[in-house]
C-alpha atoms as a PDB file:
ATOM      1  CA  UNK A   1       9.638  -2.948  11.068  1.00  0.00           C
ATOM      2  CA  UNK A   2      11.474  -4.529   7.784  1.00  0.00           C
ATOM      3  CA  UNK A   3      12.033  -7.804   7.290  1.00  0.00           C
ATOM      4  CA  UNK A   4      15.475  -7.914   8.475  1.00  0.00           C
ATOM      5  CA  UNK A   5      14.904  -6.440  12.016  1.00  0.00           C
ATOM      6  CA  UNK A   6      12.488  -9.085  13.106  1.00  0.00           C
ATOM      7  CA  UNK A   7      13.933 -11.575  15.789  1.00  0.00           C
ATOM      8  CA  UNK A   8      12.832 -15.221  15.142  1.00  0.00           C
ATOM      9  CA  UNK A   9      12.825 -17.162  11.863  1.00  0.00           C
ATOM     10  CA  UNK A  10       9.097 -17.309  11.550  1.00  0.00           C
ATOM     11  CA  UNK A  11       8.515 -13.806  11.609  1.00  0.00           C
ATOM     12  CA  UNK A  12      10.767 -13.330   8.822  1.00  0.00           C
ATOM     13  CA  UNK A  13       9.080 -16.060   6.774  1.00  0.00           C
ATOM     14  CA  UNK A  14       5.592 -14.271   7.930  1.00  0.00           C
ATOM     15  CA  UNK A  15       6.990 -10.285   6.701  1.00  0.00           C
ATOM     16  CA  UNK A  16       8.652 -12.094   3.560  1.00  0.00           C
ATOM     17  CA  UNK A  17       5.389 -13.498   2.638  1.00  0.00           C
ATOM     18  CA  UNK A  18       3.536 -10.250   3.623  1.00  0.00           C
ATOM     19  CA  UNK A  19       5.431  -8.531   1.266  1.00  0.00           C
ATOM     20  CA  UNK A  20       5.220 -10.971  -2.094  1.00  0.00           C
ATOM     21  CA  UNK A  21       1.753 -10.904  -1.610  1.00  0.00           C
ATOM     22  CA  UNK A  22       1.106  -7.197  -1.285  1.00  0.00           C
ATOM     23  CA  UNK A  23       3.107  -7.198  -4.572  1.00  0.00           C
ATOM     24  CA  UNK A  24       1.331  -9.780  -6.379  1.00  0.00           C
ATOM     25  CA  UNK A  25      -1.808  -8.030  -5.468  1.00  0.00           C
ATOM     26  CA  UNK A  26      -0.286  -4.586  -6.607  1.00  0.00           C
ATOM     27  CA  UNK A  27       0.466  -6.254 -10.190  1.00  0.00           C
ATOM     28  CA  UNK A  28      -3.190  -7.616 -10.340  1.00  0.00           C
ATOM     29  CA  UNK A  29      -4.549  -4.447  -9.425  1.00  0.00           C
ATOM     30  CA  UNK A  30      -2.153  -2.950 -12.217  1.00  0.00           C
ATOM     31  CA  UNK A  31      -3.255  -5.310 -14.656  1.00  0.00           C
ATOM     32  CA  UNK A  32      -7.105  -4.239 -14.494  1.00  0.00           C
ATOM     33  CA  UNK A  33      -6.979  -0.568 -14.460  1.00  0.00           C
ATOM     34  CA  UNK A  34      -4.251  -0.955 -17.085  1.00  0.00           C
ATOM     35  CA  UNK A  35      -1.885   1.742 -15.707  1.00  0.00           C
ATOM     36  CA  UNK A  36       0.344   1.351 -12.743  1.00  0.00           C
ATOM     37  CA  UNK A  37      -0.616   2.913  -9.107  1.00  0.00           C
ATOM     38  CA  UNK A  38       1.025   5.859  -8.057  1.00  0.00           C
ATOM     39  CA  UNK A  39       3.266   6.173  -5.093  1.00  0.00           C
ATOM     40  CA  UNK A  40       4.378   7.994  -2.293  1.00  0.00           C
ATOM     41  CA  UNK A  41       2.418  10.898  -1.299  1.00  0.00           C
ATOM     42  CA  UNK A  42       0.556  10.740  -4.496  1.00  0.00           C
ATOM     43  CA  UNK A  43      -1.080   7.408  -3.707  1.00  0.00           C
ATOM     44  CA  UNK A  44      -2.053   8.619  -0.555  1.00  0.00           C
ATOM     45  CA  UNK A  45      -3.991  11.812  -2.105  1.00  0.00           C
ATOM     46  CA  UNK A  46      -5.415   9.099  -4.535  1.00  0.00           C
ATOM     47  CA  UNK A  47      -6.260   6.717  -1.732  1.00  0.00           C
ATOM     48  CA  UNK A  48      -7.797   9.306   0.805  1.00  0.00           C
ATOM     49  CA  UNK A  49     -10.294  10.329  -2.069  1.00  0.00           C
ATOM     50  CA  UNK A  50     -11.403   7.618  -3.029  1.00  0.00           C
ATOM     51  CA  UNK A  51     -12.808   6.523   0.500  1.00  0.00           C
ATOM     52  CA  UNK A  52     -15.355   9.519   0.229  1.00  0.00           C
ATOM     53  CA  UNK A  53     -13.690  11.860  -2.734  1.00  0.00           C
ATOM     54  CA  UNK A  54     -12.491  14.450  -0.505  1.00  0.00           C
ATOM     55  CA  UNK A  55      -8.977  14.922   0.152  1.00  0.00           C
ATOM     56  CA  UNK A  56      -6.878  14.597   3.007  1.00  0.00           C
ATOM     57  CA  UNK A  57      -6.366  18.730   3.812  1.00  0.00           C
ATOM     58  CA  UNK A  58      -9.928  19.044   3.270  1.00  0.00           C
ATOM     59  CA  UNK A  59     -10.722  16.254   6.107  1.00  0.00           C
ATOM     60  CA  UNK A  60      -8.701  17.572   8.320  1.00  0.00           C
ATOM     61  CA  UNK A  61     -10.007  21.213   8.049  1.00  0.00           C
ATOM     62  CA  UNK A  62     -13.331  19.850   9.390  1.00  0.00           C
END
């Protein structure tokens, strides 16, 4: 649900603050492995192997 869609005041203030902070933790992150994170579908491949360095279609063929 975006930020725009929620009903009340607070839960605006709550997504907008969800949000800055998922992107000041994306720019930290960035900073230390000094290259920026993929997206999209790419992060997820990255993402999926690093939790046990198999990838997603390989999981799921299990």
């Amino acid at each position: 649900m975006g930020i725009e869609q929620t009903p009340a005041a607070k839960g605006k203030q709550a997504a907008e603050g969800l949000k800055q902070a998922a992107a000041r933790d994306e720019r930290k992150t960035e900073a230390e492995t000094g290259h920026p994170l993929k997206k999209g579908a790419a992060r997820f491949e990255e993402r999926s192997k690093s939790s046990d360095g198999r990838s997603a279609g390989a999981k799921q063929e299990d």
